[in-house]
N, C-alpha and C. Protein backbone atom coordinates (compact mmCIF):
# COMPACT_ATOMS: atom_id res chain seq x y z
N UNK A 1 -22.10 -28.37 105.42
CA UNK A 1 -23.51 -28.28 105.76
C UNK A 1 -24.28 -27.79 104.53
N UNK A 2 -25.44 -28.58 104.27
CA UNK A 2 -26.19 -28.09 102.65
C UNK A 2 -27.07 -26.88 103.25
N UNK A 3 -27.19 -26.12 102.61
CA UNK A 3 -28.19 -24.98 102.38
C UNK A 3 -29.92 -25.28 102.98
N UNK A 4 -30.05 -24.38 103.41
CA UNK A 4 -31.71 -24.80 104.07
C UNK A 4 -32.92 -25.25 103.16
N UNK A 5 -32.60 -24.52 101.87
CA UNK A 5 -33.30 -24.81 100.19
C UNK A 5 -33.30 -26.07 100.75
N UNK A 6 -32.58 -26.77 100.78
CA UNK A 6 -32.90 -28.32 100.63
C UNK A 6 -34.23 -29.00 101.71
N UNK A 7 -34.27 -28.06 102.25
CA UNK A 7 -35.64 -28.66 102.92
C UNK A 7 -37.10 -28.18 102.48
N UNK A 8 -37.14 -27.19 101.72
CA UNK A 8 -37.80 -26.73 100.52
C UNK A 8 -37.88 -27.74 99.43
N UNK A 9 -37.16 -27.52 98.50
CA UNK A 9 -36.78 -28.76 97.92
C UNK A 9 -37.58 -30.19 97.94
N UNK A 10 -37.30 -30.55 99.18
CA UNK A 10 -37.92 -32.77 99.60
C UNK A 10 -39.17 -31.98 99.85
N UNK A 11 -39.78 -30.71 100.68
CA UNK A 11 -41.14 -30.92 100.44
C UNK A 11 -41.90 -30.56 98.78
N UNK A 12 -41.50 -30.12 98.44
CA UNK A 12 -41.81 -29.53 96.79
C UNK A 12 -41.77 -30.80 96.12
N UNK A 13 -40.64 -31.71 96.36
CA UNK A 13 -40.92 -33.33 95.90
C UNK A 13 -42.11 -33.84 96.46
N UNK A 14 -41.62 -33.98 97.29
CA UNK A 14 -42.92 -34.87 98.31
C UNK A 14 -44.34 -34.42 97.56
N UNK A 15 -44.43 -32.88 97.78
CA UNK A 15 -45.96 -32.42 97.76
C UNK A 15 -46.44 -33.17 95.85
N UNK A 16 -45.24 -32.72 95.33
CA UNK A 16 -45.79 -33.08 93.20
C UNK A 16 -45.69 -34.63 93.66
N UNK A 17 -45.13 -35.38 93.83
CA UNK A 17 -44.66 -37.10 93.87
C UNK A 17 -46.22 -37.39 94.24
N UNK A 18 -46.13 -37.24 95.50
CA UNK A 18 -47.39 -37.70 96.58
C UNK A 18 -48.84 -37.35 95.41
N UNK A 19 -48.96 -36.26 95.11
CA UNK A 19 -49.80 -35.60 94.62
C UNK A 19 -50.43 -36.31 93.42
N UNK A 20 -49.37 -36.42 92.43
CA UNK A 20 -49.28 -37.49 91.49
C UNK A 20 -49.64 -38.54 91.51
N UNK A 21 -49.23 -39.10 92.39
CA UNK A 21 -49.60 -40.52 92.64
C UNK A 21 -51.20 -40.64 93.44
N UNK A 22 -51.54 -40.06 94.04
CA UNK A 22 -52.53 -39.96 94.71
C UNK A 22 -54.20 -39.48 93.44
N UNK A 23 -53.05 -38.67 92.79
CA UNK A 23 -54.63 -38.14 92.12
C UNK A 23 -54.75 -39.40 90.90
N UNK A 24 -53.76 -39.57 90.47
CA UNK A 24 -53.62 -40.30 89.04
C UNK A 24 -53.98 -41.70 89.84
N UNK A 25 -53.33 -42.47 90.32
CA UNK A 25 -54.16 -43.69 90.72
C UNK A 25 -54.75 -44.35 92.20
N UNK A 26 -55.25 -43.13 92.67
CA UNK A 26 -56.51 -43.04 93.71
C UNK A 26 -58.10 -42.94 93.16
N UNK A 27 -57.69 -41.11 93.18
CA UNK A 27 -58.66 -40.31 93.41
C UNK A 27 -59.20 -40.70 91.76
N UNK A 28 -58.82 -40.48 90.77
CA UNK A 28 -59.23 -39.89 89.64
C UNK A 28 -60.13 -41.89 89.23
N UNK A 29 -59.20 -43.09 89.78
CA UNK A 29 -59.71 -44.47 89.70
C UNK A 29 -60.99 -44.72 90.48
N UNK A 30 -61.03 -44.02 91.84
CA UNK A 30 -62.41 -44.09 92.26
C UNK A 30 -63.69 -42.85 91.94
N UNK A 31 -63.36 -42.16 91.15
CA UNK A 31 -64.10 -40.99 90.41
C UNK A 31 -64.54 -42.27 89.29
N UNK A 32 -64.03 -42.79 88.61
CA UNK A 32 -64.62 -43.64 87.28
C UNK A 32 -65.41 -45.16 87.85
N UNK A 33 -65.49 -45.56 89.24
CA UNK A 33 -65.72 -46.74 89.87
C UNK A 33 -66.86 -46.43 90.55
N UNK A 34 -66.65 -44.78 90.73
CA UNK A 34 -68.54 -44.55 91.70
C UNK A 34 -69.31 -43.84 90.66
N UNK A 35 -69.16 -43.08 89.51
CA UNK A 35 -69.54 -42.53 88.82
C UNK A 35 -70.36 -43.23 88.15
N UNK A 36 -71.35 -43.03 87.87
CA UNK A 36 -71.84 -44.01 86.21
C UNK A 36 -71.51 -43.26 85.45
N UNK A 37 -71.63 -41.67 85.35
CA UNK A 37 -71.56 -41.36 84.24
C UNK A 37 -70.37 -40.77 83.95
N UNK A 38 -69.06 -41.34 82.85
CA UNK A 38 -68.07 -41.01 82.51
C UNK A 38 -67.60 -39.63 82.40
N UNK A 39 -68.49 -38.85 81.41
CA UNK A 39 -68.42 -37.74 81.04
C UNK A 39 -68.17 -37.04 82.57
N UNK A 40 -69.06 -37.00 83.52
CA UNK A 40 -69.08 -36.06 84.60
C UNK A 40 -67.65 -37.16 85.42
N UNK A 41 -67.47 -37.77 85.43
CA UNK A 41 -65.87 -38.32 85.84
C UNK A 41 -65.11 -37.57 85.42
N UNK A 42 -64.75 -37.93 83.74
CA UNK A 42 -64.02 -37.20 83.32
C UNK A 42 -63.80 -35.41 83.51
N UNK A 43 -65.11 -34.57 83.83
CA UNK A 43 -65.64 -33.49 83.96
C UNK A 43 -64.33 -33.05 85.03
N UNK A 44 -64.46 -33.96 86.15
CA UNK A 44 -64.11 -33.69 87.85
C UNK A 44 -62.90 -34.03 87.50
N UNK A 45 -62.49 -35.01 86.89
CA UNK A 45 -61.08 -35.66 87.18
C UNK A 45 -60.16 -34.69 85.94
N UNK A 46 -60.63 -34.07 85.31
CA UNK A 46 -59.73 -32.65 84.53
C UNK A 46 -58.79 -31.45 85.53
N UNK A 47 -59.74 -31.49 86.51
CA UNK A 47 -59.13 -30.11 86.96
C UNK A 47 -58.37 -30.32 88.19
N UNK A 48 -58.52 -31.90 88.67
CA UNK A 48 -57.95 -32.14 89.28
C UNK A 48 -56.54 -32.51 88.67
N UNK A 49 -56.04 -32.77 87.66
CA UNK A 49 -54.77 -33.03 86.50
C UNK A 49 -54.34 -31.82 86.41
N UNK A 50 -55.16 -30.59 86.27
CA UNK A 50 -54.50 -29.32 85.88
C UNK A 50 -54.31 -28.69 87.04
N UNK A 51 -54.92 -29.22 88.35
CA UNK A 51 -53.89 -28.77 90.00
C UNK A 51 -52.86 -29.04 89.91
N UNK A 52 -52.59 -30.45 89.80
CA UNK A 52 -51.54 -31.38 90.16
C UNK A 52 -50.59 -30.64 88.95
N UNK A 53 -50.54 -30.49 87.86
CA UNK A 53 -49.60 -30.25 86.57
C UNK A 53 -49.48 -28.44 86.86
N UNK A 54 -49.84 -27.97 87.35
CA UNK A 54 -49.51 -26.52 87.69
C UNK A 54 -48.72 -26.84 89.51
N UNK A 55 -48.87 -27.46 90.53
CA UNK A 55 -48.30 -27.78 91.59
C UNK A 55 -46.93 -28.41 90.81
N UNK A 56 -46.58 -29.68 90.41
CA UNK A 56 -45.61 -29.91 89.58
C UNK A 56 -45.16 -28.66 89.29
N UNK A 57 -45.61 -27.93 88.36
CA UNK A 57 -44.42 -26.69 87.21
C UNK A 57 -43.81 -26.06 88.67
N UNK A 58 -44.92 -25.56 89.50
CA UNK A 58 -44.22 -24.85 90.88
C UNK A 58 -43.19 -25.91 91.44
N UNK A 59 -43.23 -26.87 91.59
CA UNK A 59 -42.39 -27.37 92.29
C UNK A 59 -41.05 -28.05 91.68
N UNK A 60 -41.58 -27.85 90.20
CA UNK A 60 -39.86 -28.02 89.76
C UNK A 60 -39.29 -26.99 89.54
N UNK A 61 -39.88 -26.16 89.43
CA UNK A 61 -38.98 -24.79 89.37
C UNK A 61 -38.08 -24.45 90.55
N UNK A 62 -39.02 -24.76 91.77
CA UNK A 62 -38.29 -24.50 93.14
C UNK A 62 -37.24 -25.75 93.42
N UNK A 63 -37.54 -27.13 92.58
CA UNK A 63 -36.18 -28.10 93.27
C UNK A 63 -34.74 -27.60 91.92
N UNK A 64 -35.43 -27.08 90.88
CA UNK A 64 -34.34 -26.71 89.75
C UNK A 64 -33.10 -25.42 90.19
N UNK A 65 -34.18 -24.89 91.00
CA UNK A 65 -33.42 -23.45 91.36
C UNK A 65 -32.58 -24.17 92.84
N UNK A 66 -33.20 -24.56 93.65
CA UNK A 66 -32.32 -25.22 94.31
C UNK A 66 -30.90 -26.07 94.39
N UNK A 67 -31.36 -27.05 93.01
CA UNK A 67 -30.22 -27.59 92.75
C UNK A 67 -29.11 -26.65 91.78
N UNK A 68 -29.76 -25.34 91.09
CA UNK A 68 -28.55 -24.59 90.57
C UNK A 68 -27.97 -23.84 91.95
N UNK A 69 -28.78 -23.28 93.04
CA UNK A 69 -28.20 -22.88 94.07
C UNK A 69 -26.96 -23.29 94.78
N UNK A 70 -26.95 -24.51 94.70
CA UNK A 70 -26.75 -26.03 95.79
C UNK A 70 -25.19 -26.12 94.89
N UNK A 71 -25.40 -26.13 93.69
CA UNK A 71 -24.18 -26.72 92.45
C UNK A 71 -23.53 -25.90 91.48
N UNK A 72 -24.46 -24.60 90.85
CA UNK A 72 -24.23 -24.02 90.22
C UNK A 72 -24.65 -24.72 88.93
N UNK A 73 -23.53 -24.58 88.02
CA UNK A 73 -24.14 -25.27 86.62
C UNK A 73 -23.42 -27.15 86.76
N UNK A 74 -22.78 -27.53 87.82
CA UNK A 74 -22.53 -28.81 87.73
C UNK A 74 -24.18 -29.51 88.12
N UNK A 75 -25.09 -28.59 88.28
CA UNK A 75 -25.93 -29.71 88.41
C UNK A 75 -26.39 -30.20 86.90
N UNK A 76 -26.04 -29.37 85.45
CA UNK A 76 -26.46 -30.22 84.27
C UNK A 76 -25.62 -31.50 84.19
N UNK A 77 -25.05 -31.72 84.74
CA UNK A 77 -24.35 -33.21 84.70
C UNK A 77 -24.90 -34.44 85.83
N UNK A 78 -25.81 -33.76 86.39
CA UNK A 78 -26.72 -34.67 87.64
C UNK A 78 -27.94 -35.86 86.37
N UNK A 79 -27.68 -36.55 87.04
CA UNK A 79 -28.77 -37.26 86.25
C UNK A 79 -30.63 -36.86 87.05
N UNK A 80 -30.16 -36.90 88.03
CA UNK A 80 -31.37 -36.05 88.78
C UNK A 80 -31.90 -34.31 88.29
N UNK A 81 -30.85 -33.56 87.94
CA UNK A 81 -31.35 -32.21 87.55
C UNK A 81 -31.98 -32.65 86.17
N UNK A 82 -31.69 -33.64 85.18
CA UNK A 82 -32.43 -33.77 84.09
C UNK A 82 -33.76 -34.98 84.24
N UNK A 83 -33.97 -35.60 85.10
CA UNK A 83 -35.35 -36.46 85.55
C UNK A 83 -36.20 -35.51 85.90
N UNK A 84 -35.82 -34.05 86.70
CA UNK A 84 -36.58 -33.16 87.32
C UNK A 84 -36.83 -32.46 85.82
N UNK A 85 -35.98 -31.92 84.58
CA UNK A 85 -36.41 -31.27 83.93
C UNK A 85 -37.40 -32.18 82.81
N UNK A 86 -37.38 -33.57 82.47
CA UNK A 86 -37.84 -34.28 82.17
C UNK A 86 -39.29 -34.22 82.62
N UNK A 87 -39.86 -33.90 83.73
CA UNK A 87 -40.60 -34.37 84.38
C UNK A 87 -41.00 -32.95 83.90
N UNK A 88 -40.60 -31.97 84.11
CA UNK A 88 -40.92 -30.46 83.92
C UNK A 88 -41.50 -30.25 82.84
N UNK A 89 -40.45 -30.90 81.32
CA UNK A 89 -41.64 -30.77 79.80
C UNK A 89 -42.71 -31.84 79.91
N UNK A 90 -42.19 -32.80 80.39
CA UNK A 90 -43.71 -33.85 79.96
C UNK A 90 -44.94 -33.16 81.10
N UNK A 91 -45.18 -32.48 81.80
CA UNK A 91 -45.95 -31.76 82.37
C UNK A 91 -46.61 -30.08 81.63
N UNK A 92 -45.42 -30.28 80.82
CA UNK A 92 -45.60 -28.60 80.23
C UNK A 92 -46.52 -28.89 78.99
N UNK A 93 -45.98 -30.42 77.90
CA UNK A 93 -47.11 -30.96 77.41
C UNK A 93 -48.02 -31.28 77.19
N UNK A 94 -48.14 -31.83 78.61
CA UNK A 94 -49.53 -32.57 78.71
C UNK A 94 -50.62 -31.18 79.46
N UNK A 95 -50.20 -30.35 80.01
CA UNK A 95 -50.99 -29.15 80.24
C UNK A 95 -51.35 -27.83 78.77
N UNK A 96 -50.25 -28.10 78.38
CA UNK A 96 -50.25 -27.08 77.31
C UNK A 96 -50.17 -27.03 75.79
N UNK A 97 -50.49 -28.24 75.40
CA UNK A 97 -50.78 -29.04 74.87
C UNK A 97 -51.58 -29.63 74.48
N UNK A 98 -51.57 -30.99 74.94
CA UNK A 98 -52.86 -32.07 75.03
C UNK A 98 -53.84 -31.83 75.70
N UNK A 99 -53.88 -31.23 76.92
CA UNK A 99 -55.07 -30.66 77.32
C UNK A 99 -55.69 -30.13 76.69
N UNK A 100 -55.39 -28.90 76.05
CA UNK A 100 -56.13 -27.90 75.27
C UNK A 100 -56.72 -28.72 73.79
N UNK A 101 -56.22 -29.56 73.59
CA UNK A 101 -56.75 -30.59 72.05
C UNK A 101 -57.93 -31.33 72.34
N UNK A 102 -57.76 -31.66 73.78
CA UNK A 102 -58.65 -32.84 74.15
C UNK A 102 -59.60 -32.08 74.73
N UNK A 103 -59.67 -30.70 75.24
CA UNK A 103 -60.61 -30.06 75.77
C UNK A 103 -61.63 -29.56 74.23
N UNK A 104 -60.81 -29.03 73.07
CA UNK A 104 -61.90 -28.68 72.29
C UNK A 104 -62.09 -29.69 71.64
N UNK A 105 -61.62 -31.20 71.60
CA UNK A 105 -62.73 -32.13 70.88
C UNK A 105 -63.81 -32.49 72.13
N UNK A 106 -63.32 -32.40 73.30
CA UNK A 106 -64.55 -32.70 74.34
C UNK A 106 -65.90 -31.43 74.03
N UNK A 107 -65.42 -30.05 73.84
CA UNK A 107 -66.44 -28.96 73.38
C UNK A 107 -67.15 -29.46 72.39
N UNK A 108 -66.68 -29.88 71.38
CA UNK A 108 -67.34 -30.32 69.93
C UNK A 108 -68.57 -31.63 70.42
N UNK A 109 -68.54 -32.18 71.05
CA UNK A 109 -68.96 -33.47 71.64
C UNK A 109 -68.58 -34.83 70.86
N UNK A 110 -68.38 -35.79 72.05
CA UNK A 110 -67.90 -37.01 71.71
C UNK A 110 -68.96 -37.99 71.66
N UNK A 111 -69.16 -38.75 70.17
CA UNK A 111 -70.00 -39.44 70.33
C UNK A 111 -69.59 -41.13 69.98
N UNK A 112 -69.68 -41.54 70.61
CA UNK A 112 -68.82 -43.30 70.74
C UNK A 112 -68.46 -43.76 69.37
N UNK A 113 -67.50 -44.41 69.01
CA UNK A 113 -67.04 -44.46 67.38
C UNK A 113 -67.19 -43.98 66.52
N UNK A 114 -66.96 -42.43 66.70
CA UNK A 114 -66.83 -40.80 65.89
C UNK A 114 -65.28 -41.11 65.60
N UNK A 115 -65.00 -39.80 64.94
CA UNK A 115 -63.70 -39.87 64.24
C UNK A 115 -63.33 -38.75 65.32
N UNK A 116 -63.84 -38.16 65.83
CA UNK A 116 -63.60 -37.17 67.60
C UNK A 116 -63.01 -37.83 68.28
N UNK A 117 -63.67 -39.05 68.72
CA UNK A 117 -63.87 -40.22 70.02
C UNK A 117 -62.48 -40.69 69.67
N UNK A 118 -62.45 -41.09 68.42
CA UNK A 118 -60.98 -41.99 68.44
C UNK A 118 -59.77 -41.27 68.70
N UNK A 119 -60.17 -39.76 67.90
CA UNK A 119 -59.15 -38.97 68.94
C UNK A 119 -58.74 -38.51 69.78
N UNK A 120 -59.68 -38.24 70.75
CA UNK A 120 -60.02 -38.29 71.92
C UNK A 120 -59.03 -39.28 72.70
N UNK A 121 -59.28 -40.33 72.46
CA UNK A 121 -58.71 -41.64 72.78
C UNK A 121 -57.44 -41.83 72.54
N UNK A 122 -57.05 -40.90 71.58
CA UNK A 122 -55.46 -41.17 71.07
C UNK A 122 -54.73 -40.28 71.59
N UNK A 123 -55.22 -38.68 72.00
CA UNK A 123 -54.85 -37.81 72.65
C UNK A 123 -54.47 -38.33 74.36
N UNK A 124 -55.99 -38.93 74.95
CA UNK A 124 -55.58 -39.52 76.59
C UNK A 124 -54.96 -40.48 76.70
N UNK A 125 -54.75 -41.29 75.48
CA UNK A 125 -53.30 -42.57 75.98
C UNK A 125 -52.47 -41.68 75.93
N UNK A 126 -52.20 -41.24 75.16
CA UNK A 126 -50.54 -40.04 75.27
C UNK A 126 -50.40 -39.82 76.24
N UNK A 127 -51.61 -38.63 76.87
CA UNK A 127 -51.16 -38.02 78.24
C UNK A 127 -51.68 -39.03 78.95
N UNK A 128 -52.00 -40.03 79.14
CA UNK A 128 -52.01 -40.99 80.16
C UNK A 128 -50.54 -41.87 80.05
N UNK A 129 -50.26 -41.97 79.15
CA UNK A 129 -48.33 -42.65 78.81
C UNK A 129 -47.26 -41.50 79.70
N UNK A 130 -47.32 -40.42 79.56
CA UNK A 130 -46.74 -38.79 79.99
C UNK A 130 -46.85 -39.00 81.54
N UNK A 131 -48.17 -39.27 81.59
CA UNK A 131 -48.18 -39.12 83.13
C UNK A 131 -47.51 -40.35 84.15
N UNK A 132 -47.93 -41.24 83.14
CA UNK A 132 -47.05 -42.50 84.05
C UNK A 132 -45.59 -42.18 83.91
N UNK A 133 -45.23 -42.02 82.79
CA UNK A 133 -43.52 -41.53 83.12
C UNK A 133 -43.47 -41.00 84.19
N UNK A 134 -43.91 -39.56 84.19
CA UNK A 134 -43.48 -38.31 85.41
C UNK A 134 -43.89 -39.03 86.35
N UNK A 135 -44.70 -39.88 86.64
CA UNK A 135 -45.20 -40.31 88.17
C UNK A 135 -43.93 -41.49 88.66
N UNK A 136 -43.43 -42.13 87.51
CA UNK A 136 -42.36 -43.55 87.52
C UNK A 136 -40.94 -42.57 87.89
N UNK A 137 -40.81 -41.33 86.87
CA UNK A 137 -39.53 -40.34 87.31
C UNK A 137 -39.24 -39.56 88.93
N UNK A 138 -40.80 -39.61 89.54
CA UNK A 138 -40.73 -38.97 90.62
C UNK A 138 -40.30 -40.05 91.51
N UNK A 139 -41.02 -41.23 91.46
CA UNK A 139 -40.89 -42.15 92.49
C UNK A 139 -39.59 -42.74 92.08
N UNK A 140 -38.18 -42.17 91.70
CA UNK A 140 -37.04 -42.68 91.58
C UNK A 140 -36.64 -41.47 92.36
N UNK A 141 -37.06 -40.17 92.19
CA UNK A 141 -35.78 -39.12 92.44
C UNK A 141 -36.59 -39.62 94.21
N UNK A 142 -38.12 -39.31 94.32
CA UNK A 142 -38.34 -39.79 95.98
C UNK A 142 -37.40 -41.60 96.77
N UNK A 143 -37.05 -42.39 96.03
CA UNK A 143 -35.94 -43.25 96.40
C UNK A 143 -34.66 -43.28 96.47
N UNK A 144 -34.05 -42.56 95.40
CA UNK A 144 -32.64 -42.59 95.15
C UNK A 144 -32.15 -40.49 95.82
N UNK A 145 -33.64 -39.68 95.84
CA UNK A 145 -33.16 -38.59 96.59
C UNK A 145 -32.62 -37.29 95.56
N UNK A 146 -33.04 -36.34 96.17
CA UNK A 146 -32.78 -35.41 95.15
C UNK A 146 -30.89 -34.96 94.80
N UNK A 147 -30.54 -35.19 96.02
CA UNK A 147 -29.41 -35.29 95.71
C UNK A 147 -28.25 -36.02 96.99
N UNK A 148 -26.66 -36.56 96.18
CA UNK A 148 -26.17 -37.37 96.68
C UNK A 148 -26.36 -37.48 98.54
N UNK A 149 -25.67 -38.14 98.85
CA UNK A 149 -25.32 -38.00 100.10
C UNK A 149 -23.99 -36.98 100.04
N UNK A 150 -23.04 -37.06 99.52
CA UNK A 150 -21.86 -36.75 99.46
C UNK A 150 -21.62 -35.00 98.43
N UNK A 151 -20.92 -34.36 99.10
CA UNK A 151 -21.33 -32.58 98.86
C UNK A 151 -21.23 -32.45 97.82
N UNK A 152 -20.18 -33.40 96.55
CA UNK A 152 -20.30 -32.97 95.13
C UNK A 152 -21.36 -34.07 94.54
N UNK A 153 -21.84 -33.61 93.20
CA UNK A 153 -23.01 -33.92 92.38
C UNK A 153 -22.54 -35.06 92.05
């Protein structure tokens, strides 16, 4: 019989997966489709990235500790304990990191084919590349499951 963690765990997935997916290509796509004005898009659709990327850090911490609970240290040989830690730096990046770069060229102001703007631009493909990973990494561990069917890793 697995440990009750594990039902902790699928919701802590569920809640970052769902979350992810919902803000990144819902919410944040119809913020830029009703908006005219970008800037105040972009304004709204920031802090909604830095919910979701602080919900993430909480919730891999709680499926990481779970799966050391669950395995001990055989979970570094899970291909799942390293998609979850995967998912853990490219979140730790793109919050602690790229955020903070792209927030003080947004302070400085961006003015359309500035040498800002282009960075600007080069900074949010990154963390827009980052985020599609972690969102493509979640929606494997939410299919294939955080862990086997079968009691060893």
């Amino acid at each position: 019989m697995e440990p009750k963690i594990s039902v902790v765990e699928h919701i802590a997935l569920t809640l970052w997966v769902g979350g992810l997916w919902t803000i990144g290509y819902v919410s944040v796509p119809i913020l830029f489709s009703v908006l005219e004005d970008r800037h105040m898009a972009g304004s709204l659709a920031a802090p909604m990235f830095s919910a979701i990327n602080y919900i993430g850090i909480a919730c891999a911490v709680l499926i990481l500790i779970g799966m050391f609970y669950r395995y001990g240290t055989q979970c570094l040989g899970s291909w799942r304990c390293w998609v979850v830690t995967t998912m853990l730096v490219l979140i730790i990046v793109g919050q602690f990191i790229l955020h903070p770069m792209m927030e003080d060229i947004r302070a400085e102001g961006l003015e359309e084919g500035s040498n800002l703007a282009r960075q600007f631009g080069q900074l949010h493909g990154i963390s827009s590349v980052l985020y599609m990973v972690s969102s493509l990494l979640g929606l494997v561990l939410v299919i294939f499951g955080l862990h086997r069917r079968e009691q060893s890793i």
